[in-house]
C-alpha atoms as a PDB file:
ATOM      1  CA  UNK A   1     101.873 124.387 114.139  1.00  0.00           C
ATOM      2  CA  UNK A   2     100.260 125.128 110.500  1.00  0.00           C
ATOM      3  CA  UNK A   3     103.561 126.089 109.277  1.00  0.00           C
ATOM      4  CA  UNK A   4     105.288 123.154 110.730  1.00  0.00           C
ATOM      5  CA  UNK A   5     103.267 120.976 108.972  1.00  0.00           C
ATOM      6  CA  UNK A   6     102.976 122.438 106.096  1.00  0.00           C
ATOM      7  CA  UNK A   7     106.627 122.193 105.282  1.00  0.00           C
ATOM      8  CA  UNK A   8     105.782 118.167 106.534  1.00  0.00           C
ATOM      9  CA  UNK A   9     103.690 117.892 103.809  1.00  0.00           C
ATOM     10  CA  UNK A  10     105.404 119.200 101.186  1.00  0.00           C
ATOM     11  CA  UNK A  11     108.524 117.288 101.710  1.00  0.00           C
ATOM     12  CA  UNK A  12     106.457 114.265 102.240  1.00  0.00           C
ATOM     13  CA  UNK A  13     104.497 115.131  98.498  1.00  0.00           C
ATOM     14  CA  UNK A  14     107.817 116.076  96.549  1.00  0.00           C
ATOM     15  CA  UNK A  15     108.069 112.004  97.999  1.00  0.00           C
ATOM     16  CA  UNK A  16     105.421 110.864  96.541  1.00  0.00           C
ATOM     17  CA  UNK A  17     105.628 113.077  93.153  1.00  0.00           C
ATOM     18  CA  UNK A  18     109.095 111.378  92.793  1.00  0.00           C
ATOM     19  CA  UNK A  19     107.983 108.168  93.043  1.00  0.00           C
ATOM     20  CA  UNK A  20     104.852 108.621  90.634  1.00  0.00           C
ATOM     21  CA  UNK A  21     107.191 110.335  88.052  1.00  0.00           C
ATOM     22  CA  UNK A  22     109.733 107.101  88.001  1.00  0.00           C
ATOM     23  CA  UNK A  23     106.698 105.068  88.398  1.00  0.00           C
ATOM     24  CA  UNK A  24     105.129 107.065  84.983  1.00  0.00           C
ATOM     25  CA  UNK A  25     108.728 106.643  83.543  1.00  0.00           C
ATOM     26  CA  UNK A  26     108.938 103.157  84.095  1.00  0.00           C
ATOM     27  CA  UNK A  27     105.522 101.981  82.873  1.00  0.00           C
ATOM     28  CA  UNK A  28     103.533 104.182  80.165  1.00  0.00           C
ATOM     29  CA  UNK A  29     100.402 102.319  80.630  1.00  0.00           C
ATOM     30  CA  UNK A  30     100.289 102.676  84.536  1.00  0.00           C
ATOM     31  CA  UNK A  31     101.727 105.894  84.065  1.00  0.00           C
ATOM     32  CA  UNK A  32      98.449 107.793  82.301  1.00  0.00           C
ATOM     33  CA  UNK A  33      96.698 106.527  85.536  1.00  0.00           C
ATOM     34  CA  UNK A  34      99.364 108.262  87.725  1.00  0.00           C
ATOM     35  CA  UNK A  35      99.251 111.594  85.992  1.00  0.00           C
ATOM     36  CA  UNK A  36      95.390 111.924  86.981  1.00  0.00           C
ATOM     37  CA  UNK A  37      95.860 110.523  90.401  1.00  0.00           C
ATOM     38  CA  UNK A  38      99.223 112.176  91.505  1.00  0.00           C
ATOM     39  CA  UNK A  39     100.926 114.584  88.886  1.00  0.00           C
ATOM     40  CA  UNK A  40      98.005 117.040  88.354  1.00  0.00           C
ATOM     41  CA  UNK A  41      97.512 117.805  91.670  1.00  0.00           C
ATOM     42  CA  UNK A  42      99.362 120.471  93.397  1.00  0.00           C
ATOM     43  CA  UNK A  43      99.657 119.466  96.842  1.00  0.00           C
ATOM     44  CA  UNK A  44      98.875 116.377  99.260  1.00  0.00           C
ATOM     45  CA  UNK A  45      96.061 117.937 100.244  1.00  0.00           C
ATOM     46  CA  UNK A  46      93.687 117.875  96.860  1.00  0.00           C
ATOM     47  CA  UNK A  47      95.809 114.292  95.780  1.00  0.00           C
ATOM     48  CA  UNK A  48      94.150 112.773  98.793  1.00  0.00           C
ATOM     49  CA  UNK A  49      91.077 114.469  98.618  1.00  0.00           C
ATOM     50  CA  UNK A  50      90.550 113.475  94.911  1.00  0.00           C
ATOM     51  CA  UNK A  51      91.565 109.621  95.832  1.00  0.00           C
ATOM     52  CA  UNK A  52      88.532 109.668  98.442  1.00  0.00           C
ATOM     53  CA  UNK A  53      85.984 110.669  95.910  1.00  0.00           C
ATOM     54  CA  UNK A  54      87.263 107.805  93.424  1.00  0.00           C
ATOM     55  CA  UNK A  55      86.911 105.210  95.789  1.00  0.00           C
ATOM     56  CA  UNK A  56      83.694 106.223  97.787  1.00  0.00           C
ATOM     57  CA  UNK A  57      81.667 108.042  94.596  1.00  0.00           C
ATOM     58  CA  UNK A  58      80.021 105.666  92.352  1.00  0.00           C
ATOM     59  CA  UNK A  59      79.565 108.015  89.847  1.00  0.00           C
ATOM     60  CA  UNK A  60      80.945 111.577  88.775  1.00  0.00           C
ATOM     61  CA  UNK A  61      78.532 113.326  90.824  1.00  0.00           C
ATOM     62  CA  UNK A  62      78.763 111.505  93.766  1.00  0.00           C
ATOM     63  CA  UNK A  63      83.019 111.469  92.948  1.00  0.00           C
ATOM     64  CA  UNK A  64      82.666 115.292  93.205  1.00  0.00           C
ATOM     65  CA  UNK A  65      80.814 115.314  96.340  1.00  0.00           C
ATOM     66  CA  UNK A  66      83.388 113.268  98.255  1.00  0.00           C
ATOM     67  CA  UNK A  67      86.056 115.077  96.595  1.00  0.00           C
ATOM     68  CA  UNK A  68      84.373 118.608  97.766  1.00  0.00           C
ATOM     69  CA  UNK A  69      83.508 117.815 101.369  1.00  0.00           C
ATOM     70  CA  UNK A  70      87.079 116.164 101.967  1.00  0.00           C
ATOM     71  CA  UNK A  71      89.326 119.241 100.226  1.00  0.00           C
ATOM     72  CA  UNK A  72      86.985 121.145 102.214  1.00  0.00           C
ATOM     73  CA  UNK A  73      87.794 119.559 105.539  1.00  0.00           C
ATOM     74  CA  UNK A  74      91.975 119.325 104.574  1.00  0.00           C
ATOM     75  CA  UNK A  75      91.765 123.135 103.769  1.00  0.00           C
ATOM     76  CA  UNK A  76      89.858 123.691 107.311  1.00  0.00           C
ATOM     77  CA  UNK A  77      92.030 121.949 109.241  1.00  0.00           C
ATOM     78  CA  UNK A  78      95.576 121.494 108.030  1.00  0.00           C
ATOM     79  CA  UNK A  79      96.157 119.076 111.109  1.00  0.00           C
ATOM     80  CA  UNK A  80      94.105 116.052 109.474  1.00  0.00           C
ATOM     81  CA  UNK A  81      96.587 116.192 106.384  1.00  0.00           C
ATOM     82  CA  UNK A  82      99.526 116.213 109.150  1.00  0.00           C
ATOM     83  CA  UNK A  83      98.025 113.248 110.469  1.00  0.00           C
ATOM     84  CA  UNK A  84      97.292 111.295 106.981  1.00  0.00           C
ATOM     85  CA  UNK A  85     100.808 111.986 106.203  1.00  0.00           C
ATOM     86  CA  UNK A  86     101.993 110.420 109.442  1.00  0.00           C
ATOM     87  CA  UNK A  87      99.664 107.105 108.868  1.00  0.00           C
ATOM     88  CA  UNK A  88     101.061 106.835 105.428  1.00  0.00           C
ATOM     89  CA  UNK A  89     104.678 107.328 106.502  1.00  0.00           C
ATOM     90  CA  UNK A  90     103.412 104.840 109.471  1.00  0.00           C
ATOM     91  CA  UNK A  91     102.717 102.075 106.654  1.00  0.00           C
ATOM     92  CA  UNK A  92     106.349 101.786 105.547  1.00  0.00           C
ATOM     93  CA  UNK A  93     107.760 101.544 108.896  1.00  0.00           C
ATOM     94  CA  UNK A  94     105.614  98.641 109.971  1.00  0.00           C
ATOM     95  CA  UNK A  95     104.613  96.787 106.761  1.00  0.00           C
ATOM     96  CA  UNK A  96     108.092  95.131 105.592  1.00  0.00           C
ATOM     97  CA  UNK A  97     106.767  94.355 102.290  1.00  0.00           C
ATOM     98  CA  UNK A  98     106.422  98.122 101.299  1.00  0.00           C
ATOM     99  CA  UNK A  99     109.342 100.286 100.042  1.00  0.00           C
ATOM    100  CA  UNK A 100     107.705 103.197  99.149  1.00  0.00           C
ATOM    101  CA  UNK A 101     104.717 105.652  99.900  1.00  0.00           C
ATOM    102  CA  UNK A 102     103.257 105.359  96.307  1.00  0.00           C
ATOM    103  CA  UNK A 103     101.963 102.154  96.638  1.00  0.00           C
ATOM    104  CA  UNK A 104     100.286 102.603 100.176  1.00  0.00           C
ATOM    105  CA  UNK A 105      98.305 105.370  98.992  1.00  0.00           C
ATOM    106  CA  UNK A 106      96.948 103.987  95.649  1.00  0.00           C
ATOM    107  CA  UNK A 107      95.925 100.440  96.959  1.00  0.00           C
ATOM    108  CA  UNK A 108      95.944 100.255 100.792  1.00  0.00           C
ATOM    109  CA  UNK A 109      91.937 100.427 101.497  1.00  0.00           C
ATOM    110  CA  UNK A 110      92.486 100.815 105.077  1.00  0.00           C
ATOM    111  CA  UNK A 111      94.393 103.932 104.623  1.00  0.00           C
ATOM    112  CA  UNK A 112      91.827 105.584 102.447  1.00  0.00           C
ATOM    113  CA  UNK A 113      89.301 104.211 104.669  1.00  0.00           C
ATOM    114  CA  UNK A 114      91.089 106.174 108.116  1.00  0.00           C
ATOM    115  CA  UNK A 115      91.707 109.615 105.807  1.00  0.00           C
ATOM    116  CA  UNK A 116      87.332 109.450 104.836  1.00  0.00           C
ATOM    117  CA  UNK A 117      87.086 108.866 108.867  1.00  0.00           C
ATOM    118  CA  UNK A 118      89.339 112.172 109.075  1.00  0.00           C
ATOM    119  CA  UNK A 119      86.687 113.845 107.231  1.00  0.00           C
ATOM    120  CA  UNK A 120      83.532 112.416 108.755  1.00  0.00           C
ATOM    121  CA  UNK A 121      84.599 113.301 111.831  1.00  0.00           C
ATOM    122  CA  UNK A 122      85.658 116.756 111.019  1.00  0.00           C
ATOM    123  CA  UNK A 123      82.148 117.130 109.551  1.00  0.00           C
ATOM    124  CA  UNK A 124      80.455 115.735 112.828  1.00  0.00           C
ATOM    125  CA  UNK A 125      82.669 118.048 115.385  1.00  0.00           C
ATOM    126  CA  UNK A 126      81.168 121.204 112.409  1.00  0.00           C
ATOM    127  CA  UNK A 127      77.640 119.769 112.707  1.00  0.00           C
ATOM    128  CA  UNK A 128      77.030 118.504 109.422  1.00  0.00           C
ATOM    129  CA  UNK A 129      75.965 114.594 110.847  1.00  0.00           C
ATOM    130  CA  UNK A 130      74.424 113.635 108.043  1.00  0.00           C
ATOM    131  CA  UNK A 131      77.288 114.385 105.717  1.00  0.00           C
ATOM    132  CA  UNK A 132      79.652 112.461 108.142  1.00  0.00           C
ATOM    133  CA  UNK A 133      77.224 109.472 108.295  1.00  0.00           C
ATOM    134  CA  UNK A 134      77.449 109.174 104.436  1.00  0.00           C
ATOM    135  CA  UNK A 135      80.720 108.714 104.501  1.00  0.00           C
ATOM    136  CA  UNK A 136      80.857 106.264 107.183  1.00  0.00           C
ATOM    137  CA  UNK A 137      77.848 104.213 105.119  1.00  0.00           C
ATOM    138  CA  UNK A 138      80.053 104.858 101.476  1.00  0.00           C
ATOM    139  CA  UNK A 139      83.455 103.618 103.341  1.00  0.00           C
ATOM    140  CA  UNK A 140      81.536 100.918 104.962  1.00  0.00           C
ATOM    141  CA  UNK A 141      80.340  99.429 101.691  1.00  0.00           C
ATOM    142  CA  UNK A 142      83.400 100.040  99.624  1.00  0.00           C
ATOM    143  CA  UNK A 143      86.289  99.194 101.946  1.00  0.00           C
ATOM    144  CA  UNK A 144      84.707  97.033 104.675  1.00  0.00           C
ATOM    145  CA  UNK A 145      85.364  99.627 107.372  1.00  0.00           C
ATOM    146  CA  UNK A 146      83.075 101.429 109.200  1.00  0.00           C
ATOM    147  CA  UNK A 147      84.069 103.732 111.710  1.00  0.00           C
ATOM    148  CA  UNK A 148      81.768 105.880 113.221  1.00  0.00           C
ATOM    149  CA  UNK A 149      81.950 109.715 112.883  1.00  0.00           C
ATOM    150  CA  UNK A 150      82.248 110.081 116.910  1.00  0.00           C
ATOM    151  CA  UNK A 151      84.961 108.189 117.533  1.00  0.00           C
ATOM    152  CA  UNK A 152      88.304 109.282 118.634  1.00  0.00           C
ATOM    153  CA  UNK A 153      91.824 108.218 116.147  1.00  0.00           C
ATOM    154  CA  UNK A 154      95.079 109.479 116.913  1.00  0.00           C
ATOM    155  CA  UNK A 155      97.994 109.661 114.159  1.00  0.00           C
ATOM    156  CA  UNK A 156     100.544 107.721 112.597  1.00  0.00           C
ATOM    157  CA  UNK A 157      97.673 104.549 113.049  1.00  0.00           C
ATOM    158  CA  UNK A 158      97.897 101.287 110.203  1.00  0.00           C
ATOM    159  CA  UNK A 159      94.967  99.477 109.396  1.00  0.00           C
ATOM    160  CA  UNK A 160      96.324  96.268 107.883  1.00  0.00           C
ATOM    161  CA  UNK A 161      94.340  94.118 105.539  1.00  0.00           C
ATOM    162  CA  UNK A 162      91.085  96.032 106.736  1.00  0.00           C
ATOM    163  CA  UNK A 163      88.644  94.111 105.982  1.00  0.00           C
ATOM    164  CA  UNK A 164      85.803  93.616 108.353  1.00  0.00           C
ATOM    165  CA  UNK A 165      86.862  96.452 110.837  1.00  0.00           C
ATOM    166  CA  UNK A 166      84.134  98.214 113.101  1.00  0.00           C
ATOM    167  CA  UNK A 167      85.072 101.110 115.407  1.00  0.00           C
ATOM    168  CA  UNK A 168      81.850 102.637 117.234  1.00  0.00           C
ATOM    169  CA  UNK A 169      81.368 105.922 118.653  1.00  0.00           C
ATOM    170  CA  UNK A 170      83.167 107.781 121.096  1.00  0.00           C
ATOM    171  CA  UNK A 171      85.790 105.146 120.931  1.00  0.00           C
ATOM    172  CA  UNK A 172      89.102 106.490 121.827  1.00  0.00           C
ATOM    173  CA  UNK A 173      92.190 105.423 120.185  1.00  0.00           C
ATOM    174  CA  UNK A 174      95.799 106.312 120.571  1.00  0.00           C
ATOM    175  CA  UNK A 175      98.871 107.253 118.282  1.00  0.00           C
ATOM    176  CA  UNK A 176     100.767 104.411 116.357  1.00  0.00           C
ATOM    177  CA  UNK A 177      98.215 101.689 116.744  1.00  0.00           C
ATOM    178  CA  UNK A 178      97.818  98.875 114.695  1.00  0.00           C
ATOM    179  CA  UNK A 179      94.979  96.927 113.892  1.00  0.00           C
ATOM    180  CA  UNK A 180      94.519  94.340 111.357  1.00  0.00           C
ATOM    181  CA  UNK A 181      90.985  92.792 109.961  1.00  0.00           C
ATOM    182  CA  UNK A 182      88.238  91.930 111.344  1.00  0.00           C
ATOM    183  CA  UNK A 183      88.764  93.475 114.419  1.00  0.00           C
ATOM    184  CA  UNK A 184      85.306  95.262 116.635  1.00  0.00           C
ATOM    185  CA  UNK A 185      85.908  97.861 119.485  1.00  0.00           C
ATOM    186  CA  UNK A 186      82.776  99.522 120.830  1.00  0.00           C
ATOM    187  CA  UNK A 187      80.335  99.789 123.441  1.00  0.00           C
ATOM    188  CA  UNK A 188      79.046  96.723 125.366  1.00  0.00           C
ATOM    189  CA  UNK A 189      75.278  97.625 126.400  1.00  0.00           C
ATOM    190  CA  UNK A 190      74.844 101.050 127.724  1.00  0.00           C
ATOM    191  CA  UNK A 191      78.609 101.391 129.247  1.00  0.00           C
ATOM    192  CA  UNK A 192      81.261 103.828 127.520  1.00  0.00           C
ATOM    193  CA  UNK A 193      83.252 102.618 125.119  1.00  0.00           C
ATOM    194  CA  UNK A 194      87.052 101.094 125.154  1.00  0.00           C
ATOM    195  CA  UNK A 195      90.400 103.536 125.440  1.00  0.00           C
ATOM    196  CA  UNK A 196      92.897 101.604 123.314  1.00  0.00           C
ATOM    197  CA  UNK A 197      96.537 103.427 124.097  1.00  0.00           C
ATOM    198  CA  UNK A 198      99.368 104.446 122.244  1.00  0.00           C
ATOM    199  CA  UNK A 199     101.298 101.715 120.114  1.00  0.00           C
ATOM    200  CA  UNK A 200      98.530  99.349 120.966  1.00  0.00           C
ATOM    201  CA  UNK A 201      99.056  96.132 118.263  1.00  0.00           C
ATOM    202  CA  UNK A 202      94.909  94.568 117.869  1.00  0.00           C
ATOM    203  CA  UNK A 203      95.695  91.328 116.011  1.00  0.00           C
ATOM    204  CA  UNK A 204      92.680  89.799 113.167  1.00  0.00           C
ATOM    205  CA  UNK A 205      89.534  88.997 114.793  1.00  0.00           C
ATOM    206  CA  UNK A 206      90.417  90.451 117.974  1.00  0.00           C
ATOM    207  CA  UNK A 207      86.659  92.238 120.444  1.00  0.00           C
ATOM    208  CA  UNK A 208      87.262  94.853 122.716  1.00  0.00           C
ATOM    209  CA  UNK A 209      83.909  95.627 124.659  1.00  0.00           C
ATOM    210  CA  UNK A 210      82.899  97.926 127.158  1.00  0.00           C
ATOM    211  CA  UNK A 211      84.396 100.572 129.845  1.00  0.00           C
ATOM    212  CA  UNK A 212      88.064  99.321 129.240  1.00  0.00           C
ATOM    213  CA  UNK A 213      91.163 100.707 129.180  1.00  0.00           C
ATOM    214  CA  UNK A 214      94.085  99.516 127.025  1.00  0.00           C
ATOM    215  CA  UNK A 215      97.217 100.641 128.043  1.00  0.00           C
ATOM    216  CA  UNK A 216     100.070 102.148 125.903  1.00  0.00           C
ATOM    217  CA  UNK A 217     101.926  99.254 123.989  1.00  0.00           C
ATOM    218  CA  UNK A 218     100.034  96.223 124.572  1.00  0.00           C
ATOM    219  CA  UNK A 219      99.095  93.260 122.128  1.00  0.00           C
ATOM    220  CA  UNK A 220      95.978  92.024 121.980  1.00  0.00           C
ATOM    221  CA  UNK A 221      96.327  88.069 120.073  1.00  0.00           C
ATOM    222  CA  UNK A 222      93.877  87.239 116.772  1.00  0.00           C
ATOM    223  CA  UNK A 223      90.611  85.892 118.268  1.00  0.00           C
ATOM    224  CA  UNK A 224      91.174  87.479 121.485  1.00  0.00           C
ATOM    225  CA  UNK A 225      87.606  89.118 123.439  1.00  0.00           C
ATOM    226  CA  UNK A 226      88.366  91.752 125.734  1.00  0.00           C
ATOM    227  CA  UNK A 227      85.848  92.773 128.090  1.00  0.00           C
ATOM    228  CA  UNK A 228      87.942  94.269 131.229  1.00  0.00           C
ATOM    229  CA  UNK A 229      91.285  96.236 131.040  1.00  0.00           C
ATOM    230  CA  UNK A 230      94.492  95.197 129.744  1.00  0.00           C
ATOM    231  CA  UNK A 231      97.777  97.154 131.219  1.00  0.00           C
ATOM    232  CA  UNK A 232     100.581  98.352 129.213  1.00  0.00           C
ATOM    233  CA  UNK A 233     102.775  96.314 127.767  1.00  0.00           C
ATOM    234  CA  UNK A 234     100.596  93.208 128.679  1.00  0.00           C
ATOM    235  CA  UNK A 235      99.660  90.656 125.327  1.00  0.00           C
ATOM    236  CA  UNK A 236      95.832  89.408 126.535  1.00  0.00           C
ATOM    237  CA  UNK A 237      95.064  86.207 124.320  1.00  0.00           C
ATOM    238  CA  UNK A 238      91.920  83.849 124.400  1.00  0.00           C
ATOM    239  CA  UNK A 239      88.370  83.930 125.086  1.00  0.00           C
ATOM    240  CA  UNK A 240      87.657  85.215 127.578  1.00  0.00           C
ATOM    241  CA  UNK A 241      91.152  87.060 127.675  1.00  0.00           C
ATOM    242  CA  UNK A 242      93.789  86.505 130.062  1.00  0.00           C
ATOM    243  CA  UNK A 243      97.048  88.382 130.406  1.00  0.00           C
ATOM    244  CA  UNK A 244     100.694  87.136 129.594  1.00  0.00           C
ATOM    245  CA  UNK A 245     104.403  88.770 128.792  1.00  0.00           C
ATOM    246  CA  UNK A 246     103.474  91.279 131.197  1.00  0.00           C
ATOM    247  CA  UNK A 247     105.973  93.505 132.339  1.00  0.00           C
ATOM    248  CA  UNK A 248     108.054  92.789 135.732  1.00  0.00           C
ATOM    249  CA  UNK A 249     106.591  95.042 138.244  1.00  0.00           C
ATOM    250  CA  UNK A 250     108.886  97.591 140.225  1.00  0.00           C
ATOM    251  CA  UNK A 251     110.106  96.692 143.153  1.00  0.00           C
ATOM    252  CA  UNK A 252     109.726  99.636 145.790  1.00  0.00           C
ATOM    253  CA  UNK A 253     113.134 101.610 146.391  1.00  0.00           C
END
């Protein structure tokens, strides 16, 4: 599985090296910023790691830390740079105003924001909780997006706008969901926390509370609180939610 993704990732970074060297090409100025962010780096791996630390550090110390912690995590366990390569390849498949992977990377918040959760939870599962609670505080006051280290994410997942988004722990959620701003999944009292499926869509200023279960490719409508399960393929929309669009049931043979 290592070697699998490995050769992933290094077709998906001779991607994004092309792009930053037409992008350099193209535009000198923007082009000196590229070089430090993409074209001295010799693999996905320490590109991504070195874009954490500039976003979350505050100063070069604090840059290095970030920086440190996350190569350290992408080295550990090639899986979580098989997974940020999916949610940036995820991006361009859902977001029709992207093209490329370049720009995605550089500017998206949310992505950099899911790839410092990668991190922080790799550092909770090794036992280093205070380390992963930093970088849920630093990506909660930079990007807006605090995700605790506990929770559960699967791959190929787009946080759009993400702004306002808070996932708590031991929330579990799917492959290929989306979920735009200002959305809050967690715990409601002392019950366990919401299962949000695969291809789940969470539109802007959606709640999802409790011991719930969200089944595989169901919407859930902006403004929409969810406090008891939605199946597959449903759309739940209002307060308090009520189901619509759901699929015909099967009739018995």
């Amino acid at each position: 599985m290592m070697a699998a993704a490995t050769v992933t990732n290094d077709g998906l970074w001779q991607r994004i090296r092309g792009e930053a060297q037409r992008a350099a090409d193209a535009d000198p100025i923007f082009g000196k910023a590229l070089v430090g962010a993409i074209l001295a780096h010799d693999d996905f791996a320490a590109a991504l790691a070195d874009l954490i630390g500039r976003r979350l550090g505050a100063g070069a110390a604090e840059r290095a830390c970030f920086t440190a912690f996350s190569l350290d995590a992408f080295r550990g366990q090639p899986e979580l740079i098989e997974a940020a390569g999916h949610d940036l390849q995820a991006i361009v498949h859902r977001d029709p105003a992207i093209s490329g992977l370049l720009p995605p990377l550089l500017h998206f918040k949310g992505y950099v924001a899911l790839q410092a959760w990668r991190v922080s939870n790799w550092l909770w599962r090794c036992g280093h909780i205070d380390a992963a609670l930093l970088f849920q505080n630093e990506a909660s006051n930079v990007l807006q997006v605090s995700i605790h280290p506990a929770a559960s994410i699967g791959s190929s997942v787009y946080l759009d706008h993400a702004t306002g988004i808070v996932i708590g722990a031991n929330v579990v959620i799917g492959d290929e969901v989306t979920i735009l701003q200002n959305v809050s999944i967690g715990r409601r009292s002392e019950l366990p926390t919401p299962r949000i499926g695969r291809g789940v869509f969470i539109g802007a200023g959606a709640t999802i509370l409790g011991d719930i279960s969200i089944g595989d490719l169901a919407k859930i409508g902006a403004g929409t609180v969810v406090t008891s399960d939605v199946p597959g393929g449903c759309t739940a929309v209002g307060n308090p939610a009520r189901l619509t669009n759901c699929p015909e049931p099967v009739s018995a043979a």
